[in-house]
C-alpha atoms as a PDB file:
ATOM      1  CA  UNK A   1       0.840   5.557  -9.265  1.00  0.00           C
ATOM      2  CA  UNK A   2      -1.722   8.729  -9.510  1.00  0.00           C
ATOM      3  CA  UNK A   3      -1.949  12.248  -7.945  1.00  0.00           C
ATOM      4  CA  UNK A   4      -4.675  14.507  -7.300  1.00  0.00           C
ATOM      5  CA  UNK A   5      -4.924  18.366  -6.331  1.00  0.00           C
ATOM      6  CA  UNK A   6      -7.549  18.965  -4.559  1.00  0.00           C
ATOM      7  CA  UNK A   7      -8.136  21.634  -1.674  1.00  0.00           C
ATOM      8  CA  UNK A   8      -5.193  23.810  -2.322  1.00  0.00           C
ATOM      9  CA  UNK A   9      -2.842  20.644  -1.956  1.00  0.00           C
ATOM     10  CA  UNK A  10      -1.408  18.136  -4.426  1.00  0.00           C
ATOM     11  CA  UNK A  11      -1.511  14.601  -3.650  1.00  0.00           C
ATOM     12  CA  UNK A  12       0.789  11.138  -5.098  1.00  0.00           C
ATOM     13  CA  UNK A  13      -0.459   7.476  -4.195  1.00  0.00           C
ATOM     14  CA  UNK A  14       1.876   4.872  -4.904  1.00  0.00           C
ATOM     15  CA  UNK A  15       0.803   0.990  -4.975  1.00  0.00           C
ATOM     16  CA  UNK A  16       3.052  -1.372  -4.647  1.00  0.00           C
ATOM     17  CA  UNK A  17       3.071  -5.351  -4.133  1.00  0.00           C
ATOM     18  CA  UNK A  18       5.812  -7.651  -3.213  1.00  0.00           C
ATOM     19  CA  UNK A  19       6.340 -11.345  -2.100  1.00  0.00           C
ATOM     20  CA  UNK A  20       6.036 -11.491   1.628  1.00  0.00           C
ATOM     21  CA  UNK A  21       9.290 -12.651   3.634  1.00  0.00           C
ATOM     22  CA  UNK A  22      10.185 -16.121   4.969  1.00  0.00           C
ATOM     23  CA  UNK A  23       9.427 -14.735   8.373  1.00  0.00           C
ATOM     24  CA  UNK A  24       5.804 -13.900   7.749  1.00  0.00           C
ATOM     25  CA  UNK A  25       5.435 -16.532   5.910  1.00  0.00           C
ATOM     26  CA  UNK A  26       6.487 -18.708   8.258  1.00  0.00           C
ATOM     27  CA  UNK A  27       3.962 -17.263  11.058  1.00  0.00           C
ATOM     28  CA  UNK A  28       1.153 -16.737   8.947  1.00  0.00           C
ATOM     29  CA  UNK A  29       0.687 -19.162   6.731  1.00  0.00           C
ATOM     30  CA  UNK A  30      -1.294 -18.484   3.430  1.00  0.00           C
ATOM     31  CA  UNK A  31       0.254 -15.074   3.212  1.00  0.00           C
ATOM     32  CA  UNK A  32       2.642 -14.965   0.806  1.00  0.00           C
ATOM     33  CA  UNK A  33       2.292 -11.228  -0.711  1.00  0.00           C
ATOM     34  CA  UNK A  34       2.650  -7.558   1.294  1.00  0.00           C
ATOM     35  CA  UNK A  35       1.076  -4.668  -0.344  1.00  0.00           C
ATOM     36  CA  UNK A  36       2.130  -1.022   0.118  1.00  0.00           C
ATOM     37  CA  UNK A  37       0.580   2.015  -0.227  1.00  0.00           C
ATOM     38  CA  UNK A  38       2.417   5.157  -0.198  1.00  0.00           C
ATOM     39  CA  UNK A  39       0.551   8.833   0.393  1.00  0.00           C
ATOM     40  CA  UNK A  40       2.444  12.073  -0.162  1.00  0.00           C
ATOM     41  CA  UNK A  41       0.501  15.345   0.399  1.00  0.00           C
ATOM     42  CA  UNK A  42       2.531  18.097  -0.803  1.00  0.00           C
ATOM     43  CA  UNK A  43       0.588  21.437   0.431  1.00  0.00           C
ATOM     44  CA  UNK A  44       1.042  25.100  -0.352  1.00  0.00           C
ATOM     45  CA  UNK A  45       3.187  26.224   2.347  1.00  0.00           C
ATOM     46  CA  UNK A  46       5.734  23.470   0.979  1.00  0.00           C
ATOM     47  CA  UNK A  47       5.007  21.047   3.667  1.00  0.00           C
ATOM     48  CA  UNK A  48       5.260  17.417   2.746  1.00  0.00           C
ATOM     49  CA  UNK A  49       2.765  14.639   4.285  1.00  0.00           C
ATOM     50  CA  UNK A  50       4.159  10.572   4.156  1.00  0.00           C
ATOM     51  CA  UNK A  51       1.915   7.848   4.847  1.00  0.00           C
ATOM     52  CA  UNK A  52       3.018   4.451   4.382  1.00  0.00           C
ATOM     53  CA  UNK A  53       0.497   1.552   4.996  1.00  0.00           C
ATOM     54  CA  UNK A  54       0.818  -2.409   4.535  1.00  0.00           C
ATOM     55  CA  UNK A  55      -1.121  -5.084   4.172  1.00  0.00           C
ATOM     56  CA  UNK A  56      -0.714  -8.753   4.430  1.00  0.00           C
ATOM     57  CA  UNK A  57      -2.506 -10.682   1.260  1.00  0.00           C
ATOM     58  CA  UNK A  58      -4.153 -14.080   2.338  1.00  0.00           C
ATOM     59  CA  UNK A  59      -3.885 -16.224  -1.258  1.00  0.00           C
ATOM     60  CA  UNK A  60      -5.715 -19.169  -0.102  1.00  0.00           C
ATOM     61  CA  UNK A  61      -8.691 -16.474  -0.164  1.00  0.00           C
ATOM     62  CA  UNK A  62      -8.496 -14.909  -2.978  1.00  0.00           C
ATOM     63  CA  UNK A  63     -10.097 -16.934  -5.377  1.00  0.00           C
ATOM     64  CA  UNK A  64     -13.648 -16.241  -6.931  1.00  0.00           C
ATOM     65  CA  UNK A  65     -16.540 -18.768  -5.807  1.00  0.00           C
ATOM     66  CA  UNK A  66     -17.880 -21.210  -8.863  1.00  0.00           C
END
């Protein structure tokens, strides 16, 4: 987790990683974790801004060339 204020408005990002379901799994093979990443803009006038974004993680490609 961090936070920013910036521009008159304060700002949390929240990371978060979890082991992908059978379903996914099962129709994308090689996935096997979903990452999150959660945006809340909180601005002056008391407003509040969510984003949530995820992302399928490939493992088979993850690994650093030797």
């Amino acid at each position: 987790m961090d936070h920013e204020k910036r521009h008159w408005c304060y700002t949390v990002w929240e990371l978060r990683a979890g082991v992908a379901p059978k379903l996914i799994k099962a129709n994308y093979p090689g996935n096997a974790l979903i990452v999150e990443v959660i945006t809340v803009v909180l601005t002056p006038m008391g407003k509040r801004n969510l984003r949530r974004h995820l992302f399928l993680v490939n493992m088979r490609n993850s690994r650093m060339p030797c």
